[in-house]
Protein backbone atom coordinates (compact mmCIF):
# COMPACT_ATOMS: atom_id res chain seq x y z
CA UNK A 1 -28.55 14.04 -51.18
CA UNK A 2 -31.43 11.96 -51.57
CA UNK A 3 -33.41 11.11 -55.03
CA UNK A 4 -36.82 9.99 -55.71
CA UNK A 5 -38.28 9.08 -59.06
CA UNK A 6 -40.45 11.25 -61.06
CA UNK A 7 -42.86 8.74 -63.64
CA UNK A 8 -44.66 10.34 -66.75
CA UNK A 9 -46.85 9.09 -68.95
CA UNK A 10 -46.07 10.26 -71.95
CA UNK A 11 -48.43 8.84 -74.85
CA UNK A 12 -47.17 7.67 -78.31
CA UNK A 13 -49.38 8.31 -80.58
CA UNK A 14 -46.96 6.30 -83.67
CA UNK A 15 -47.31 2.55 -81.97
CA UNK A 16 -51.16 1.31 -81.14
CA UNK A 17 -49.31 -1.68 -79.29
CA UNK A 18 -48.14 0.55 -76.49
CA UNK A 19 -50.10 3.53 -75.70
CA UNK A 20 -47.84 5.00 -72.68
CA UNK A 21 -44.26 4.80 -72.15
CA UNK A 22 -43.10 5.94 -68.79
CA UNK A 23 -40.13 7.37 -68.48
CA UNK A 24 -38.72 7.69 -64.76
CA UNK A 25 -36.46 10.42 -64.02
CA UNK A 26 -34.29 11.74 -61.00
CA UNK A 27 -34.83 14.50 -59.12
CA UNK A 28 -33.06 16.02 -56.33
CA UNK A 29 -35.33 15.76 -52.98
CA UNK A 30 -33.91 18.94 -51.13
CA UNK A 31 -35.38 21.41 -48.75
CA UNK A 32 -34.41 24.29 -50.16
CA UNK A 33 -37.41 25.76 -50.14
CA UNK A 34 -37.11 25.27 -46.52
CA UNK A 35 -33.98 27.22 -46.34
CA UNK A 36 -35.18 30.54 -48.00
CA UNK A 37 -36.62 33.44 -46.46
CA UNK A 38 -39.72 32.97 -44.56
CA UNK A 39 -42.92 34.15 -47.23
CA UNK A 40 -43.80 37.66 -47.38
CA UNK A 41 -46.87 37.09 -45.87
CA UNK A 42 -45.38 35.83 -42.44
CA UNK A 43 -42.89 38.48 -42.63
CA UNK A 44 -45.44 41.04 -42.71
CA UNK A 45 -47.30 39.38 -39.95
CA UNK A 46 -44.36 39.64 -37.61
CA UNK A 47 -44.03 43.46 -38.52
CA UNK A 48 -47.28 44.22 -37.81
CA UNK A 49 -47.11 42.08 -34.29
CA UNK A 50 -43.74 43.83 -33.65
CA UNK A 51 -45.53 46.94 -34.49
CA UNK A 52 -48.62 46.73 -31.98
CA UNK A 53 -46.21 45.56 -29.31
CA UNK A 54 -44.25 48.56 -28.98
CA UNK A 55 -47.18 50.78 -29.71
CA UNK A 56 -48.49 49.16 -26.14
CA UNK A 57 -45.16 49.33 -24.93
CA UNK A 58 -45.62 53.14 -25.43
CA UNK A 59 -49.41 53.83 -24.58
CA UNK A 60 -50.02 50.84 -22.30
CA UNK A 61 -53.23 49.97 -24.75
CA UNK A 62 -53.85 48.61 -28.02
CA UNK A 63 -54.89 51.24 -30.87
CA UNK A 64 -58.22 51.94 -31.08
CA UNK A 65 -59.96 50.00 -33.78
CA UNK A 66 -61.26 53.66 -35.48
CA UNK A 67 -60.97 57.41 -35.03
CA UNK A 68 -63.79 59.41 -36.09
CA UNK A 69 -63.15 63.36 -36.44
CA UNK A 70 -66.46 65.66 -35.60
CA UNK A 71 -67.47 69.09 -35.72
CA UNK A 72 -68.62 71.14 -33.12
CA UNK A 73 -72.03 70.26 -34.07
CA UNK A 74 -71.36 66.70 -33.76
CA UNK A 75 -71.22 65.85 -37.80
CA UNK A 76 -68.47 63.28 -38.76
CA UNK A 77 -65.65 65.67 -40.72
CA UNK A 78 -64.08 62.46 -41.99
CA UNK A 79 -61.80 61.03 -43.23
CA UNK A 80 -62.10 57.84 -40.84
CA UNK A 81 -58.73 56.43 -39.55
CA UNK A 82 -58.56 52.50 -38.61
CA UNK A 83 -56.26 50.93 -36.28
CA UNK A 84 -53.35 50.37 -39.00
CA UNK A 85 -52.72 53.76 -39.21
CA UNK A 86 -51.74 54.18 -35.38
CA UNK A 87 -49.04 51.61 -36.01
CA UNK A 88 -47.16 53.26 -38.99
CA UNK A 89 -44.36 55.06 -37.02
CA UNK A 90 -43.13 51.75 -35.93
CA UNK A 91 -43.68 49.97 -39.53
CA UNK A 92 -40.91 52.53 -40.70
CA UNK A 93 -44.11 54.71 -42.56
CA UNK A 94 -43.34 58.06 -40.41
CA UNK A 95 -43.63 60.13 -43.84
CA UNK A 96 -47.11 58.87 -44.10
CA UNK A 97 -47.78 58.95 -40.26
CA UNK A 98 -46.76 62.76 -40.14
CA UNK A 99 -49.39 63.38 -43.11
CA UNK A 100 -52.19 62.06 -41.11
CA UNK A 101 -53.83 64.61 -38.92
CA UNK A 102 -55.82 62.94 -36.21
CA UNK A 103 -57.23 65.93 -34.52
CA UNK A 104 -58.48 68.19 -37.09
């Protein structure tokens, strides 16, 4: 295991003759934080990547970016349903993908 020094300055407020006294300390230089899991961030950008590759594996297209519902007299019904939404079957959110009605 390697060690590197850590210096403070810490001040002493007692002596006037010496204003700082540095103390050097050793610290272990590991990777550890290397070795953990990757961040939650990346491992929620590899879901949602998984996630729109099998949804093309299954349509042959990427979701559309919006879904609009309309009336017969061509009024927006709302609510408005964004990409995200196509891919929660395969982001293991089928409970909230069954409550979503697309073609009402």
């Amino acid at each position: 295991m390697k060690w590197f020094p850590l210096v403070t300055d810490i001040p002493v407020t007692r002596r006037p003759s010496s204003a700082t006294r540095n103390d050097c300390h050793q610290i272990p230089a590991t990777n550890s934080t290397r070795r953990r899991s990757p961040h939650p961030v990346q491992k929620n950008l590899k879901e949602f990547g998984l996630a729109l590759h099998n949804y093309h594996d299954r349509h042959r297209t990427l979701p559309p970016g919006c879904v609009s519902l309309y009336d017969s007299n061509g009024n927006d019904t709302g609510p408005d349903w964004g990409w995200l939404s196509f891919l929660l079957p395969d982001m293991e959110q089928s409970a909230a993908w069954r409550q979503i009605s697309f073609h009402t």
